[in-house]
N, C-alpha and C. Protein backbone atom coordinates (compact mmCIF):
# COMPACT_ATOMS: atom_id res chain seq x y z
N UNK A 1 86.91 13.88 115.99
CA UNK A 1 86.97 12.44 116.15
C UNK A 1 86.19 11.78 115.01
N UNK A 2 86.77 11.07 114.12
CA UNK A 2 86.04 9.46 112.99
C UNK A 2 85.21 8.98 114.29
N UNK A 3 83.79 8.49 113.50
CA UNK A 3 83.51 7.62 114.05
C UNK A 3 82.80 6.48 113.18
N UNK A 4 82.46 5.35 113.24
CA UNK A 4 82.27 4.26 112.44
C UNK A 4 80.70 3.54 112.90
N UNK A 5 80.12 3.20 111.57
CA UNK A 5 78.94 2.35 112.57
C UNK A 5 79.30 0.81 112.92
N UNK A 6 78.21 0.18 113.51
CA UNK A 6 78.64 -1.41 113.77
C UNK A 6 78.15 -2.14 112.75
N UNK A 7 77.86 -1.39 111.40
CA UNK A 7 77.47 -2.20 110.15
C UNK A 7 79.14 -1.85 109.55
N UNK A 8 79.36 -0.63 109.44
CA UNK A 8 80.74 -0.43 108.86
C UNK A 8 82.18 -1.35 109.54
N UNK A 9 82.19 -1.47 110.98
CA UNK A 9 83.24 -2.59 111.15
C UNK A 9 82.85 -3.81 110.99
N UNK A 10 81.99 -4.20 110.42
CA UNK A 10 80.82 -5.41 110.60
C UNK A 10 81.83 -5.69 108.62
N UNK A 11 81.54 -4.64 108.02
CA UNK A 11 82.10 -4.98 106.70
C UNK A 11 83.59 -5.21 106.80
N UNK A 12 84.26 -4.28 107.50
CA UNK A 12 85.50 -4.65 107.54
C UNK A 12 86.26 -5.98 108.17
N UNK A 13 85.62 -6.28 108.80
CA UNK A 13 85.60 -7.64 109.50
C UNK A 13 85.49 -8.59 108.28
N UNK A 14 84.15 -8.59 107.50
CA UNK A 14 83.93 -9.43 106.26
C UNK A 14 85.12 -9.50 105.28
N UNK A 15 85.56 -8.09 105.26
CA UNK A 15 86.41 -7.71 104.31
C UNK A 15 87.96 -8.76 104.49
N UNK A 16 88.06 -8.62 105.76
CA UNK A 16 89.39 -8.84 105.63
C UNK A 16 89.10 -10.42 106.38
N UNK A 17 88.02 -11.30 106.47
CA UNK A 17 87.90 -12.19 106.09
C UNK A 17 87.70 -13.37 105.04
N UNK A 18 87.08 -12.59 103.59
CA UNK A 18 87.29 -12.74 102.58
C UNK A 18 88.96 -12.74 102.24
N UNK A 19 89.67 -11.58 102.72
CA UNK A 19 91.35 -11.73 102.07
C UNK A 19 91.96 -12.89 103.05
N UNK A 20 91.44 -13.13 104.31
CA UNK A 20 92.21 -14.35 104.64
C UNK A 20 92.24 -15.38 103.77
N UNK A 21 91.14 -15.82 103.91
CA UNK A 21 90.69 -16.98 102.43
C UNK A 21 91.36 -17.00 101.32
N UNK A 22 91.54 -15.92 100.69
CA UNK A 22 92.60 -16.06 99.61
C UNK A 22 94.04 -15.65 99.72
N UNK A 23 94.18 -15.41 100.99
CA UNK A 23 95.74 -16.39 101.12
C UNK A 23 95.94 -17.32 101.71
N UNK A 24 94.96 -18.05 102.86
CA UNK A 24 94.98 -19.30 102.19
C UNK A 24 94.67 -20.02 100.98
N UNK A 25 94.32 -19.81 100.49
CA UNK A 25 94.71 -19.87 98.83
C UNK A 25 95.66 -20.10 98.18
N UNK A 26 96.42 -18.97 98.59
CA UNK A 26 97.79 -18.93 97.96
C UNK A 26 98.98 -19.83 98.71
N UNK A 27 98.91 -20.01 100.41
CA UNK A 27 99.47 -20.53 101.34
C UNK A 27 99.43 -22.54 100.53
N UNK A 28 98.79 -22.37 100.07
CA UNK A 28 98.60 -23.94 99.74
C UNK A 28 98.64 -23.70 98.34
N UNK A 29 99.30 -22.90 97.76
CA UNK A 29 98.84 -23.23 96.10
C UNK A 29 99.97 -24.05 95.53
N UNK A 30 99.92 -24.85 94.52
CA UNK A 30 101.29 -25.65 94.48
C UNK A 30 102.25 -24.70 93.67
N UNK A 31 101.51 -23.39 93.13
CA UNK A 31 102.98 -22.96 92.15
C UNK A 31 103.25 -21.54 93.00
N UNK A 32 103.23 -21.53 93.81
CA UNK A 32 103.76 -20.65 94.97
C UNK A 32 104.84 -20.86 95.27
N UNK A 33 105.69 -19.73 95.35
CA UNK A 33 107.12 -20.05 95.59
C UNK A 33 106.82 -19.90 97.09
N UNK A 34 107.88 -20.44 97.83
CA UNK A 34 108.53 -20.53 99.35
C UNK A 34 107.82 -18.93 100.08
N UNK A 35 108.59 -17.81 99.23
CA UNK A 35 108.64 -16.35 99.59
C UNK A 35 106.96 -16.69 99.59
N UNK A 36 106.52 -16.46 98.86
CA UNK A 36 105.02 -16.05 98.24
C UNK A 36 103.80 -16.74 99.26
N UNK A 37 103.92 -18.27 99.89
CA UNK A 37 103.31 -18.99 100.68
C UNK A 37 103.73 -18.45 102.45
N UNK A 38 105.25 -17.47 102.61
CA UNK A 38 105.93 -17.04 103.83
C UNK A 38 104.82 -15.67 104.24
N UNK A 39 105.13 -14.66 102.87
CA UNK A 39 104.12 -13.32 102.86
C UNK A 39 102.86 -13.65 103.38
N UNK A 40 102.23 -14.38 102.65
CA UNK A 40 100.77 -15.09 103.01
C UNK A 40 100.60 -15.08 104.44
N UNK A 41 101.37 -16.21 104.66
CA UNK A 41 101.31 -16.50 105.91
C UNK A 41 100.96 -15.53 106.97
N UNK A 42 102.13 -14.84 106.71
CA UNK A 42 102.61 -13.23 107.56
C UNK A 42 101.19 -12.82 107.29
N UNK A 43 100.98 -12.24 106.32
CA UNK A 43 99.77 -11.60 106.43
C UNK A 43 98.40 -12.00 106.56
N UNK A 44 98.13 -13.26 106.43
CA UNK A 44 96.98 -13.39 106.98
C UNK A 44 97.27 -13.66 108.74
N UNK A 45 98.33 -14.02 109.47
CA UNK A 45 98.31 -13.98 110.68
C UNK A 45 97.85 -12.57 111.46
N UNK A 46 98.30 -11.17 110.52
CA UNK A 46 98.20 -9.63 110.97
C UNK A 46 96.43 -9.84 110.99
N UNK A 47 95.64 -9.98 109.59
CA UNK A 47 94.52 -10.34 109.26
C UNK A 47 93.54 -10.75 110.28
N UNK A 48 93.84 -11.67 110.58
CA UNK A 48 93.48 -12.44 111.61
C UNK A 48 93.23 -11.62 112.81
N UNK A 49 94.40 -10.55 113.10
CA UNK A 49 94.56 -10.75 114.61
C UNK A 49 93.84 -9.56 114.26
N UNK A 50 94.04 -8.91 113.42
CA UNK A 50 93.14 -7.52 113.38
C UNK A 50 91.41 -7.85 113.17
N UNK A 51 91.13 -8.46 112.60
CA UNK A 51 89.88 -9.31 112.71
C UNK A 51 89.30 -9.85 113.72
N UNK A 52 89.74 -10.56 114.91
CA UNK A 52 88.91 -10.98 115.88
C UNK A 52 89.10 -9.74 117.22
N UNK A 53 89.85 -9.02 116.95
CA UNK A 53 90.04 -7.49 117.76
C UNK A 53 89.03 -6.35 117.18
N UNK A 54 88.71 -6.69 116.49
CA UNK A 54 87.32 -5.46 115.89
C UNK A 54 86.22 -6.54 116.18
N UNK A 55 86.15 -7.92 115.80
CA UNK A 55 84.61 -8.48 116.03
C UNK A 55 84.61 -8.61 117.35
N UNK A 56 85.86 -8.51 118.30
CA UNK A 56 85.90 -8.64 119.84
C UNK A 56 85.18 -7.28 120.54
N UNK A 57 85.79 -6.60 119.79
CA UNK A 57 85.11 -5.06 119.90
C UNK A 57 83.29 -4.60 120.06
N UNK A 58 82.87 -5.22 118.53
CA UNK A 58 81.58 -5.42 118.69
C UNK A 58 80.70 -6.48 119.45
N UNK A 59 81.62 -7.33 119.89
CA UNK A 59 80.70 -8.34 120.33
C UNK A 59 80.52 -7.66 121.93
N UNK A 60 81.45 -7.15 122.74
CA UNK A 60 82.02 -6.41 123.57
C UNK A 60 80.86 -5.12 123.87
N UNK A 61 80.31 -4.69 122.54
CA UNK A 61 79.82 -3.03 122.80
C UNK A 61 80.65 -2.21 123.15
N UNK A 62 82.16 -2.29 122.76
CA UNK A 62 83.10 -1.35 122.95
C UNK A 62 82.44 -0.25 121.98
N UNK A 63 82.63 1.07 122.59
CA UNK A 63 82.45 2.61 122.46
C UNK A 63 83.57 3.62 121.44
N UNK A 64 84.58 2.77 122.18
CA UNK A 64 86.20 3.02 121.59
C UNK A 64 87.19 2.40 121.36
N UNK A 65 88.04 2.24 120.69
CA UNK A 65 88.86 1.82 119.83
C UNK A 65 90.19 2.25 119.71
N UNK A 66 91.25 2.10 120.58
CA UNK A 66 92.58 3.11 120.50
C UNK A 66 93.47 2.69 119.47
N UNK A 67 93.57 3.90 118.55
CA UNK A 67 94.53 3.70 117.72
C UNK A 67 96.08 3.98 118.84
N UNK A 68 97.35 3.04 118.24
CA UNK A 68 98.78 3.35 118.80
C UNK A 68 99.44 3.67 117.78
N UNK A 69 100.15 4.85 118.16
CA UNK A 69 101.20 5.26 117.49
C UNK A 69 102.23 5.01 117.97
């Protein structure tokens, strides 16, 4: 079994809060095509949801973490 500390999802959390930010960035940039502001979108919504499900985690004192296949 991986296991992770609560400083290490603590970064990843940061991490992929920093990349939200810069697609909003891009979500509003004026020379963004249609496609390019859609991707964004898409992916900072995944971002997101994967982000407050790991800081939900720690805030929680969850133990475990199920990956789905």
């Amino acid at each position: 079994m991986k296991t992770f500390t609560k400083m290490e999802v603590s970064w990843l959390i940061n991490l992929l809060e920093e990349e939200s930010r810069r697609l909003d960035a891009t979500m509003t940039a004026d020379g963004a095509t249609s496609m390019e502001q859609a991707l964004a979108a898409h992916m900072w919504e995944n971002y997101q949801s994967v982000k407050s499900r790991l800081a939900e985690a720690i805030e929680n004192k969850n133990k475990r973490i199920e990956i789905k296949y």
